[in-house]
PDB file of N, CA and C in Angstrom:
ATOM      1  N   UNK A   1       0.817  -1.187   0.000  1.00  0.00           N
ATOM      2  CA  UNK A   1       0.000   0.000   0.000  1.00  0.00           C
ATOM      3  C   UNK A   1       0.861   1.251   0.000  1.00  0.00           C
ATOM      4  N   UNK A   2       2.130   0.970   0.357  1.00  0.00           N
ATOM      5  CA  UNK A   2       2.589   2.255   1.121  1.00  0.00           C
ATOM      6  C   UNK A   2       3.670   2.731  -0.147  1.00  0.00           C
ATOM      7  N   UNK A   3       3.558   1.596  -1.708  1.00  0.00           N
ATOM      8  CA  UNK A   3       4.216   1.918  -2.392  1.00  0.00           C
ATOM      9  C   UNK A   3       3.372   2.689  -3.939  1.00  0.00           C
ATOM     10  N   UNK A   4       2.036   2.103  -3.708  1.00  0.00           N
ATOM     11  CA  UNK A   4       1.189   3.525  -4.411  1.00  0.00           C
ATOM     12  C   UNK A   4       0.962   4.854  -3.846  1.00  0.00           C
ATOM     13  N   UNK A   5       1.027   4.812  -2.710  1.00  0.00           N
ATOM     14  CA  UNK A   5       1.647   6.239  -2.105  1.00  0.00           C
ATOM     15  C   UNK A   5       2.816   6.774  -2.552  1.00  0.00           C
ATOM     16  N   UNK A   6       3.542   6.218  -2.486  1.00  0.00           N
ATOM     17  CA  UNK A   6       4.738   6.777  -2.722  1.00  0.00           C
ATOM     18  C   UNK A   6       5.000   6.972  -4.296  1.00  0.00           C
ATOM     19  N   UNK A   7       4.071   6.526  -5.348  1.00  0.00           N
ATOM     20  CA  UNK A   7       4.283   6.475  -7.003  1.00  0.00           C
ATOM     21  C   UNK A   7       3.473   7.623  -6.798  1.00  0.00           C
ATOM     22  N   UNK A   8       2.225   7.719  -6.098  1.00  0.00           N
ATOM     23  CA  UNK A   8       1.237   8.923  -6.211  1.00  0.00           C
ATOM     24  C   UNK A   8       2.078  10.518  -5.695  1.00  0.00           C
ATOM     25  N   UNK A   9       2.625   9.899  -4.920  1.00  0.00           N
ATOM     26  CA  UNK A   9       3.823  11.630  -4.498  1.00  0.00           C
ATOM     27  C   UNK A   9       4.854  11.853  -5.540  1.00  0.00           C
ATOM     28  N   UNK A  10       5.535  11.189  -5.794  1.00  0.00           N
ATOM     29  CA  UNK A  10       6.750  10.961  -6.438  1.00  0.00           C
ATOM     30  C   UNK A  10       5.689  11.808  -8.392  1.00  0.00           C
ATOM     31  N   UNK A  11       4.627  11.122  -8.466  1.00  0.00           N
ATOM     32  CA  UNK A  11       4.051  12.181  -9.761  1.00  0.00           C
ATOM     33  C   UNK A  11       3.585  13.439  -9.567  1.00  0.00           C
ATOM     34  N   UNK A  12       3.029  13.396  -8.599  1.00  0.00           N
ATOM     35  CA  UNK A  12       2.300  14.729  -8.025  1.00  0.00           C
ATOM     36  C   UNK A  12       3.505  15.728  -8.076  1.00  0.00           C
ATOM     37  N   UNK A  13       5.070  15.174  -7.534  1.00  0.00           N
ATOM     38  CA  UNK A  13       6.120  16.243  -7.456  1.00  0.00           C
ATOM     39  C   UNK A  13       6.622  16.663  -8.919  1.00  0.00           C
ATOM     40  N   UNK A  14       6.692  15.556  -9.730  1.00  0.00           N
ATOM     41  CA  UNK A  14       6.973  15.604 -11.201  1.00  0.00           C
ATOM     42  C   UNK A  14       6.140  16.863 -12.081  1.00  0.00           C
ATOM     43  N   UNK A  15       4.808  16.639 -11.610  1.00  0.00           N
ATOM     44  CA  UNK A  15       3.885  17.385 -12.442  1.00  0.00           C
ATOM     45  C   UNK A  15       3.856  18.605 -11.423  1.00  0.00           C
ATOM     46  N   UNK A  16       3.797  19.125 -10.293  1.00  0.00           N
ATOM     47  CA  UNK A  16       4.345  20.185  -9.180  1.00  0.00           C
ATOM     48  C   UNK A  16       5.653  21.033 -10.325  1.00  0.00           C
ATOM     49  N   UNK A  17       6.580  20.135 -10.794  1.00  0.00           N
ATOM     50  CA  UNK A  17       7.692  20.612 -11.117  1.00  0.00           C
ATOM     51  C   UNK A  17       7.753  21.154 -12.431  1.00  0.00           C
ATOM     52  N   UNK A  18       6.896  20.122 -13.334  1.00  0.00           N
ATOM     53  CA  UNK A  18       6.581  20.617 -14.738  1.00  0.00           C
ATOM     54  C   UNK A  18       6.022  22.121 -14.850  1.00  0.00           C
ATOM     55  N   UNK A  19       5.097  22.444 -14.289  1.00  0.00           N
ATOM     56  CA  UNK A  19       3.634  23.092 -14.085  1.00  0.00           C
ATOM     57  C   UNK A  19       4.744  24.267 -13.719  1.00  0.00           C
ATOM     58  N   UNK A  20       5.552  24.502 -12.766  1.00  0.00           N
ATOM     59  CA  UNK A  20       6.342  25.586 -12.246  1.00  0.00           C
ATOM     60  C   UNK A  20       7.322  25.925 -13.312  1.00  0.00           C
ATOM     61  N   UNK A  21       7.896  24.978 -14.136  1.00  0.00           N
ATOM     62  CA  UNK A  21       8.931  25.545 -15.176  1.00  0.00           C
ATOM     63  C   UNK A  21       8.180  26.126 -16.223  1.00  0.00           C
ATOM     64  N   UNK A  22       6.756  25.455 -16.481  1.00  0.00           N
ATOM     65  CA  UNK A  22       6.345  26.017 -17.810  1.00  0.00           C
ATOM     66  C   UNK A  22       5.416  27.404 -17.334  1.00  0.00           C
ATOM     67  N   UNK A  23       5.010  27.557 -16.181  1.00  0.00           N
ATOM     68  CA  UNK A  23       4.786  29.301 -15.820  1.00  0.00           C
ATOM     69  C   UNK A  23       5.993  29.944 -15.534  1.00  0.00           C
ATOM     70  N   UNK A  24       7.121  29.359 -15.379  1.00  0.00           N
ATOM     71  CA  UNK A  24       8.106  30.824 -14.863  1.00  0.00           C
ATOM     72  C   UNK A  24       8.595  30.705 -16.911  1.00  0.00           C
ATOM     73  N   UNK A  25       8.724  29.649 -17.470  1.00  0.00           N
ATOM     74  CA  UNK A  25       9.496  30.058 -18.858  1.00  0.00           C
ATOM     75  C   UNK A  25       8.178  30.683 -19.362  1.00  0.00           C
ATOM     76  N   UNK A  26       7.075  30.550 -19.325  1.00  0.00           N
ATOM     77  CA  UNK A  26       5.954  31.368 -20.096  1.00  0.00           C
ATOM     78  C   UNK A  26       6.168  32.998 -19.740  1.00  0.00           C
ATOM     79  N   UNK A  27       6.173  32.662 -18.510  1.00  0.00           N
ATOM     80  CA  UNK A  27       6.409  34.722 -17.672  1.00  0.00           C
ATOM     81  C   UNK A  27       7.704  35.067 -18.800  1.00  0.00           C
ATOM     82  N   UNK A  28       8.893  34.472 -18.867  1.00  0.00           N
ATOM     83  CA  UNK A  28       9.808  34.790 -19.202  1.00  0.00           C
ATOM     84  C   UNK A  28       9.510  35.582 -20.294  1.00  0.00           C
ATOM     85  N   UNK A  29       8.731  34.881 -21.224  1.00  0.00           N
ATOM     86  CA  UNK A  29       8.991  35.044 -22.836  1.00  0.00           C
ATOM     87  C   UNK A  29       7.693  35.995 -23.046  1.00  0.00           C
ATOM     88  N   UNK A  30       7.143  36.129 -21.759  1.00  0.00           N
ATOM     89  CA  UNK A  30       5.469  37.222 -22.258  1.00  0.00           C
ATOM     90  C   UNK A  30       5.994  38.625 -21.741  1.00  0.00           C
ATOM     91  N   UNK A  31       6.785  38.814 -21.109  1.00  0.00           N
ATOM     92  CA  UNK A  31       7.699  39.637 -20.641  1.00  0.00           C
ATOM     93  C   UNK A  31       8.898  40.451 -22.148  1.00  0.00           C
ATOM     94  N   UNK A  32       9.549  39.394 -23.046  1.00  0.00           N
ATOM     95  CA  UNK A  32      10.229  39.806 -23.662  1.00  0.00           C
ATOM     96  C   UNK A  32       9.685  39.653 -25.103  1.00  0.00           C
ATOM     97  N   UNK A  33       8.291  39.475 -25.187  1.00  0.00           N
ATOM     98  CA  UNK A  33       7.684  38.738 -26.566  1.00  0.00           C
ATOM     99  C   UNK A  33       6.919  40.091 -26.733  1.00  0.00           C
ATOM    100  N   UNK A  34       6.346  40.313 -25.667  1.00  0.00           N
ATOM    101  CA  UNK A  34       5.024  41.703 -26.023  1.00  0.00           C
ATOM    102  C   UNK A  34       5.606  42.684 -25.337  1.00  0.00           C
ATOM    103  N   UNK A  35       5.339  44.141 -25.967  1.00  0.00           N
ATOM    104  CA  UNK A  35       5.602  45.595 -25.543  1.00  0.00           C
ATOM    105  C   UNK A  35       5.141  46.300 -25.862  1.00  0.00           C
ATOM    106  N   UNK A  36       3.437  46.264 -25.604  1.00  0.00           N
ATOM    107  CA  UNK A  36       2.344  46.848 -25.904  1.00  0.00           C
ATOM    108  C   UNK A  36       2.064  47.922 -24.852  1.00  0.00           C
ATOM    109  N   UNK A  37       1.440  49.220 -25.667  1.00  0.00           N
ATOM    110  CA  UNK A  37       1.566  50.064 -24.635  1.00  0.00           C
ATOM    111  C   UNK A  37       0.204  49.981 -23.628  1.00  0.00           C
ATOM    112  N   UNK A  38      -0.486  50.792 -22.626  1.00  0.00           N
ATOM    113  CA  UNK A  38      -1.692  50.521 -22.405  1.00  0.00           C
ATOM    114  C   UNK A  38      -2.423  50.760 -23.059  1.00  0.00           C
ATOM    115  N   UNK A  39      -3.854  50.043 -23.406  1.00  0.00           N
ATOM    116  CA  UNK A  39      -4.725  49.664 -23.759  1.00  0.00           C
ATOM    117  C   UNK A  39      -6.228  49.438 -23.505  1.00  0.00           C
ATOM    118  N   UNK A  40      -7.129  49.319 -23.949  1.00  0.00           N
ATOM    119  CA  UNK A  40      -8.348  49.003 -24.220  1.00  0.00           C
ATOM    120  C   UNK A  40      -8.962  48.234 -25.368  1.00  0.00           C
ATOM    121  N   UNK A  41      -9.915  47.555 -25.172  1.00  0.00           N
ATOM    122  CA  UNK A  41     -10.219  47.301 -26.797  1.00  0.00           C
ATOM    123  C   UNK A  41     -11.728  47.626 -26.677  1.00  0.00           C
ATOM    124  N   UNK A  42     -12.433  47.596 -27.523  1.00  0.00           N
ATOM    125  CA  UNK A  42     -13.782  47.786 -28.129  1.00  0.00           C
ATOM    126  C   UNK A  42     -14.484  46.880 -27.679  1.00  0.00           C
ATOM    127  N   UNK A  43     -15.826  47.374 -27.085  1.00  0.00           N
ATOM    128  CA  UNK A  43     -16.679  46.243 -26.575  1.00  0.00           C
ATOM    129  C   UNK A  43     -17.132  45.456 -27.322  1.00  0.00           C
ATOM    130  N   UNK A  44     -17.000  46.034 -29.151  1.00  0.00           N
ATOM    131  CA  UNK A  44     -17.939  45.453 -30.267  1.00  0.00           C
ATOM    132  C   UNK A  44     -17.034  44.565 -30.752  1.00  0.00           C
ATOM    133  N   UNK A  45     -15.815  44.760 -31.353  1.00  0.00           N
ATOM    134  CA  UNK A  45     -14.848  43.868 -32.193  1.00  0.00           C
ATOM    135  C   UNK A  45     -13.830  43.856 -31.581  1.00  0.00           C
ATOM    136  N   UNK A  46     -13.482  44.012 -30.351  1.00  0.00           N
ATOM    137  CA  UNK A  46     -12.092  43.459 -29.489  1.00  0.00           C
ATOM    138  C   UNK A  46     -10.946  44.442 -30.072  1.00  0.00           C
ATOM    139  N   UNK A  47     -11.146  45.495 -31.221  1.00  0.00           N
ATOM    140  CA  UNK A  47      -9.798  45.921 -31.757  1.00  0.00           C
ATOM    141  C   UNK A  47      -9.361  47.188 -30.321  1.00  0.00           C
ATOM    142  N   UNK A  48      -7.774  46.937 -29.988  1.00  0.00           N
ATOM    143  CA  UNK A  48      -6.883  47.875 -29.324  1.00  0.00           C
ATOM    144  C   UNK A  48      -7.711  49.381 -29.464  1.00  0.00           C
ATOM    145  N   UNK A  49      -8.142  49.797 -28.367  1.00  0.00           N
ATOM    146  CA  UNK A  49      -8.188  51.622 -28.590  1.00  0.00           C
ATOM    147  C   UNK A  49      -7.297  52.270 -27.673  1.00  0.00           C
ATOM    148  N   UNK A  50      -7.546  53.189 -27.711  1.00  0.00           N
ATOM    149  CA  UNK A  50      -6.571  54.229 -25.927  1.00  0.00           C
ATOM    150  C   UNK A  50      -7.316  54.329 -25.065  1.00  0.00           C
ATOM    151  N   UNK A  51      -6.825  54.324 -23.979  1.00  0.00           N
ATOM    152  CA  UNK A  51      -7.546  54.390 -23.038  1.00  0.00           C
ATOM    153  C   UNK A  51      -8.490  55.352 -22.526  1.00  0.00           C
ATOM    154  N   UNK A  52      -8.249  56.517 -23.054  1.00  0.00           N
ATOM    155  CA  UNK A  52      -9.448  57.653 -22.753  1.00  0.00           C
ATOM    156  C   UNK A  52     -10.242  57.591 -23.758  1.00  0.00           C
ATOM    157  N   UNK A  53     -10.444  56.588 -24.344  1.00  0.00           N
ATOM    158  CA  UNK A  53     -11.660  56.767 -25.442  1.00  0.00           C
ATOM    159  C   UNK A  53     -13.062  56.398 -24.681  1.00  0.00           C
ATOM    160  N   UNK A  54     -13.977  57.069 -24.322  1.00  0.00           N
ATOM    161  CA  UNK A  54     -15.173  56.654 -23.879  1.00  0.00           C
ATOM    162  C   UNK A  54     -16.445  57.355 -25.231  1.00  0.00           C
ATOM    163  N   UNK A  55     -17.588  56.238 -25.179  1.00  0.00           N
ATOM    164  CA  UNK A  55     -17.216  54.963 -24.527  1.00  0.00           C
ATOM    165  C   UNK A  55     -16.292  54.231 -25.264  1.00  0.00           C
ATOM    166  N   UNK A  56     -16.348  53.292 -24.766  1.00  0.00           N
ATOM    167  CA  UNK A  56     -14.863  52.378 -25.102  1.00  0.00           C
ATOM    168  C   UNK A  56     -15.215  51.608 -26.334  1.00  0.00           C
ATOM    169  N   UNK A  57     -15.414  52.335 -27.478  1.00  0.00           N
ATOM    170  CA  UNK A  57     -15.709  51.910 -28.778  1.00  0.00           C
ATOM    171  C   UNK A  57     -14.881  52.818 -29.693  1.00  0.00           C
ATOM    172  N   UNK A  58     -14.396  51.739 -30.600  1.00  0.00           N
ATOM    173  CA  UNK A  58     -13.683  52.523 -31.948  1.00  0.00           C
ATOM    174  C   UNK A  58     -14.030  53.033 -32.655  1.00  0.00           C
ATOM    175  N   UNK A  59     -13.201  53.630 -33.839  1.00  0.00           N
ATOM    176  CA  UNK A  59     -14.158  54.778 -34.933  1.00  0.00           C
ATOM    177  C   UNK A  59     -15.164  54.241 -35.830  1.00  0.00           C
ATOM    178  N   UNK A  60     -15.009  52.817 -36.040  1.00  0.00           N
ATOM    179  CA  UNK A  60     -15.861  52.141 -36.683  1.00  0.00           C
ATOM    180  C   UNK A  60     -17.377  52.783 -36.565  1.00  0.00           C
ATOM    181  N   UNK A  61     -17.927  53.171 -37.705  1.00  0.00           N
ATOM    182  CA  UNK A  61     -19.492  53.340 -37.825  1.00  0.00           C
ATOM    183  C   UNK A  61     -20.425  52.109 -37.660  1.00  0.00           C
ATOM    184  N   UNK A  62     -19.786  51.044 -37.648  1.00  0.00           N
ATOM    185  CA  UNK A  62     -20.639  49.578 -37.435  1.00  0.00           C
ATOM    186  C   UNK A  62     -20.674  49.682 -36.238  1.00  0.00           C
ATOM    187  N   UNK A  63     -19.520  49.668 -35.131  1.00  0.00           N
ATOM    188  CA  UNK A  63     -19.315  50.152 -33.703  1.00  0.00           C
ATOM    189  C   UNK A  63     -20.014  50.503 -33.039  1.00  0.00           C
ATOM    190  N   UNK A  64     -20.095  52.010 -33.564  1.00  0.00           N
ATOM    191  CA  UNK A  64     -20.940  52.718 -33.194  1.00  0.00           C
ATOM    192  C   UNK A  64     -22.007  52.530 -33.299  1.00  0.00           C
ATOM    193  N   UNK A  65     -23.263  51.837 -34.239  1.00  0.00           N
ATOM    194  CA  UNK A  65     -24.288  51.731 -34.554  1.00  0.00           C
ATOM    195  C   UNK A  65     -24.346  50.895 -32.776  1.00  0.00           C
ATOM    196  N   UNK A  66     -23.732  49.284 -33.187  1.00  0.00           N
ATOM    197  CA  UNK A  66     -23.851  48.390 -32.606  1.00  0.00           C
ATOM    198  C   UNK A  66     -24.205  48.793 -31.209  1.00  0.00           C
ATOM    199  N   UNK A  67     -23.205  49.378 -30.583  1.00  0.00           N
ATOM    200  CA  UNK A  67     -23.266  50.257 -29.322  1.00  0.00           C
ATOM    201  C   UNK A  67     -24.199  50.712 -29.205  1.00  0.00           C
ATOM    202  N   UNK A  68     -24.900  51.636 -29.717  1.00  0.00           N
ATOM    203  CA  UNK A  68     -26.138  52.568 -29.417  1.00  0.00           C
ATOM    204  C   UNK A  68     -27.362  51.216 -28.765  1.00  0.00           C
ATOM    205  N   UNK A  69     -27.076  50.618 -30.276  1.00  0.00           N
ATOM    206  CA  UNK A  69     -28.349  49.515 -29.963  1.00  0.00           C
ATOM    207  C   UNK A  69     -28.521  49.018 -28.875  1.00  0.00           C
ATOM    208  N   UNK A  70     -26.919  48.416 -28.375  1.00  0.00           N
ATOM    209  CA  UNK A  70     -27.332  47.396 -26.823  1.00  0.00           C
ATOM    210  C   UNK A  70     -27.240  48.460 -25.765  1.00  0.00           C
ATOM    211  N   UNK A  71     -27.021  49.658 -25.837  1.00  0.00           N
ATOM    212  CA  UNK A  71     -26.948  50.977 -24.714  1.00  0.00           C
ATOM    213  C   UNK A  71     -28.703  50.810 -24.637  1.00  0.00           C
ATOM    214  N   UNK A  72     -29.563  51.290 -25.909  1.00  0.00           N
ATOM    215  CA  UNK A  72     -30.715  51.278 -25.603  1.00  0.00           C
ATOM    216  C   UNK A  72     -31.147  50.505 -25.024  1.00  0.00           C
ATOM    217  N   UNK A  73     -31.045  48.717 -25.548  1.00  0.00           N
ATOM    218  CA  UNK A  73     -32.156  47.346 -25.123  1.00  0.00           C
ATOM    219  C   UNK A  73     -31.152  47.643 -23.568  1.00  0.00           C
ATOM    220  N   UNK A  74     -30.477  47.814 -23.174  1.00  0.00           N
ATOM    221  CA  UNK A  74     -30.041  47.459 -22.001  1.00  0.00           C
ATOM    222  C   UNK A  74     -30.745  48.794 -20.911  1.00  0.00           C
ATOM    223  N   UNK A  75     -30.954  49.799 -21.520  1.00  0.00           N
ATOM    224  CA  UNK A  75     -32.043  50.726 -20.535  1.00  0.00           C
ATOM    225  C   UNK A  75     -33.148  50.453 -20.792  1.00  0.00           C
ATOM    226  N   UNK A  76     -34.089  50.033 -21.968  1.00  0.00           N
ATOM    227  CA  UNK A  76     -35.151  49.253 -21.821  1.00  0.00           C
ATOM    228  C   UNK A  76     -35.154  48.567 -20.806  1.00  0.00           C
ATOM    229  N   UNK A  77     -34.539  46.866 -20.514  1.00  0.00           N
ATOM    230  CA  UNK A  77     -34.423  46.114 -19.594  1.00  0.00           C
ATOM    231  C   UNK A  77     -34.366  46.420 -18.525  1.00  0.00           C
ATOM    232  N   UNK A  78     -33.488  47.814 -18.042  1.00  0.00           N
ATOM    233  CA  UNK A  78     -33.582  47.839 -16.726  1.00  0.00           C
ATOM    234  C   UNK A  78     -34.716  48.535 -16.356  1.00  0.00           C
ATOM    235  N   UNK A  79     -35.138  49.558 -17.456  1.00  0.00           N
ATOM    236  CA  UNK A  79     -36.725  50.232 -16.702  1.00  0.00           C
ATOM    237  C   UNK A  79     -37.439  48.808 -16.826  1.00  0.00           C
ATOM    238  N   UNK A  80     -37.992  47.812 -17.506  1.00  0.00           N
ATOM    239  CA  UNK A  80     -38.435  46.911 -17.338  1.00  0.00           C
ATOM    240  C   UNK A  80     -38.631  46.436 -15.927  1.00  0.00           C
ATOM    241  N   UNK A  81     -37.264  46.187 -15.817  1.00  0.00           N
ATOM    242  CA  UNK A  81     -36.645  45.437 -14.412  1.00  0.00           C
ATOM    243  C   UNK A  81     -37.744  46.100 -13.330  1.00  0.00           C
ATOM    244  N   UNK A  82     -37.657  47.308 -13.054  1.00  0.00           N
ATOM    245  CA  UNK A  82     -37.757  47.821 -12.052  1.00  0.00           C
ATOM    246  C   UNK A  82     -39.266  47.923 -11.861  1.00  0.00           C
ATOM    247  N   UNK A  83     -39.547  48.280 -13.321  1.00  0.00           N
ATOM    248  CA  UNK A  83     -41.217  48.611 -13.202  1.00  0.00           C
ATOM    249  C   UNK A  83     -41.927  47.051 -13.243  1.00  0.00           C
ATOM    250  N   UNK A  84     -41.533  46.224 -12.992  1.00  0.00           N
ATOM    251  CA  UNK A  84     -41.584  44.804 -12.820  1.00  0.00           C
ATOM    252  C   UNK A  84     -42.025  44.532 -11.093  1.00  0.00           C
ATOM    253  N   UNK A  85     -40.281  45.053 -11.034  1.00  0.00           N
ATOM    254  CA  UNK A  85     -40.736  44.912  -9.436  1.00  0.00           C
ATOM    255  C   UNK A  85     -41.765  45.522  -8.666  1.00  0.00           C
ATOM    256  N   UNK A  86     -41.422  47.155  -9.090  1.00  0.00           N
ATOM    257  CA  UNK A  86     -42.355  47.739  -8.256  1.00  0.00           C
ATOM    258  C   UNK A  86     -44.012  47.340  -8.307  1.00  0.00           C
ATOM    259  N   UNK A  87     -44.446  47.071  -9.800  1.00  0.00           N
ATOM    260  CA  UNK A  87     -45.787  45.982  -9.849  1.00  0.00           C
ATOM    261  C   UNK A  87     -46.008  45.422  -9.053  1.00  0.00           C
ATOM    262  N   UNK A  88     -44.971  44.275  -9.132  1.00  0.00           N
ATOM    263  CA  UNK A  88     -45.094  43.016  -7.623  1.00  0.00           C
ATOM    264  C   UNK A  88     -44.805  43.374  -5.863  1.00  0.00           C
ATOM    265  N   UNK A  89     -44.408  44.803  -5.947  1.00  0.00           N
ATOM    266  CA  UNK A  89     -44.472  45.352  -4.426  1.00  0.00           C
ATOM    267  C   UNK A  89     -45.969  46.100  -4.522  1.00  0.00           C
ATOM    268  N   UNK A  90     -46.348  46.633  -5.229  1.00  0.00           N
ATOM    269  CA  UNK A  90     -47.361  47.273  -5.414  1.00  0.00           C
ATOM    270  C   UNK A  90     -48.983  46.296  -5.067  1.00  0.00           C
ATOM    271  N   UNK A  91     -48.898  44.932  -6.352  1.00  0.00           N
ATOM    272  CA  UNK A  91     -49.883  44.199  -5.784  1.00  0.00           C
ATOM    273  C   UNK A  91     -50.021  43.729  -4.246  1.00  0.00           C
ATOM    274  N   UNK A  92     -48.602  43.331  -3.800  1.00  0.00           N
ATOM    275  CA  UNK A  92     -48.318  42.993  -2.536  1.00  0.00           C
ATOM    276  C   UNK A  92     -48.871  43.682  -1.171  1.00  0.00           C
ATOM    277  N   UNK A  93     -48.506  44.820  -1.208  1.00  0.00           N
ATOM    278  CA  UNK A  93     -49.234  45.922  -0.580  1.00  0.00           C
ATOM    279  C   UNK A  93     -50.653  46.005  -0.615  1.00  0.00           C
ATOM    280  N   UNK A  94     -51.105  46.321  -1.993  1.00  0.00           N
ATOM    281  CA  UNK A  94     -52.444  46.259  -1.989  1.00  0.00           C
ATOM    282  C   UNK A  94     -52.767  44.998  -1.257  1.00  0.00           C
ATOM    283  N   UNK A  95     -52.749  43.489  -1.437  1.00  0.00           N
ATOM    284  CA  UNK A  95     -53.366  42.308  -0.874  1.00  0.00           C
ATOM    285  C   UNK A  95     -52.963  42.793   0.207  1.00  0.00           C
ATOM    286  N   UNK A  96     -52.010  42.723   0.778  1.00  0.00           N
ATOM    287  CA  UNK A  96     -52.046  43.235   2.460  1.00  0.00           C
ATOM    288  C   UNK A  96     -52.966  44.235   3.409  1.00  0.00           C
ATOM    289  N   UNK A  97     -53.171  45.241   2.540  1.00  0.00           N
ATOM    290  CA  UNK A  97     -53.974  46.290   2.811  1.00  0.00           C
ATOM    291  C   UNK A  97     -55.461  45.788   2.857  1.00  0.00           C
ATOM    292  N   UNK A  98     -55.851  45.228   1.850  1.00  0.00           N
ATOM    293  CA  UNK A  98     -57.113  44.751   1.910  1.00  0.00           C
ATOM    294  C   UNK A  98     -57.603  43.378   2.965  1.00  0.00           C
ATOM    295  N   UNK A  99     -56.417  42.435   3.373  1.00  0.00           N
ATOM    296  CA  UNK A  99     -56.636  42.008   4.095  1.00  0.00           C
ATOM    297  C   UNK A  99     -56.383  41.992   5.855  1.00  0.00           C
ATOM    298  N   UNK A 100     -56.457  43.438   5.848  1.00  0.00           N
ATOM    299  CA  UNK A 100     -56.135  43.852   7.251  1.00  0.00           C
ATOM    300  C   UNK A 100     -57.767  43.920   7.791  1.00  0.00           C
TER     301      UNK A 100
END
């Protein structure tokens, strides 16, 4: 028994050891491979912008369209959201009220 223990440590240290050379040589080479300055990219097509570009969309006119669109459905949704809830606090109240 005490020698599948010891095959089970003896890999665990192997792969412990692998796992540590291939993150410190990865750091190494992401360190001397890229020298990108700071950055942003576009919420729409991932391309690099600068960082003070708000919003954080490129010059692209597709971009831009795209953006507007989910800016709107996404304030739709949240007035949705809310006027949702307040409905269901609203009926709530009322049944309470009436059954006092």
């Amino acid at each position: 028994m005490s020698s599948r223990k010891e095959t089970i440590l003896k890999a665990a240290k192997r792969t412990a050891k692998q796992a540590h050379a291939a993150a410190s040589s990865r750091g190494s080479r992401k360190l001397g491979r890229f020298n990108a300055e700071p950055h942003r990219h576009c919420v729409v097509c991932w391309k690099p912008i600068p960082l003070d570009s708000d919003p954080a969309i490129c010059v692209d006119e597709g971009c831009e369209k795209m953006h507007s669109r989910r800016e709107k459905s996404r304030k739709r949704f949240s007035v949705l959201l809310y006027l949702g809830v307040a409905i269901f606090i609203g009926m709530l109240v009322i049944q309470l009220m009436a059954g006092v």
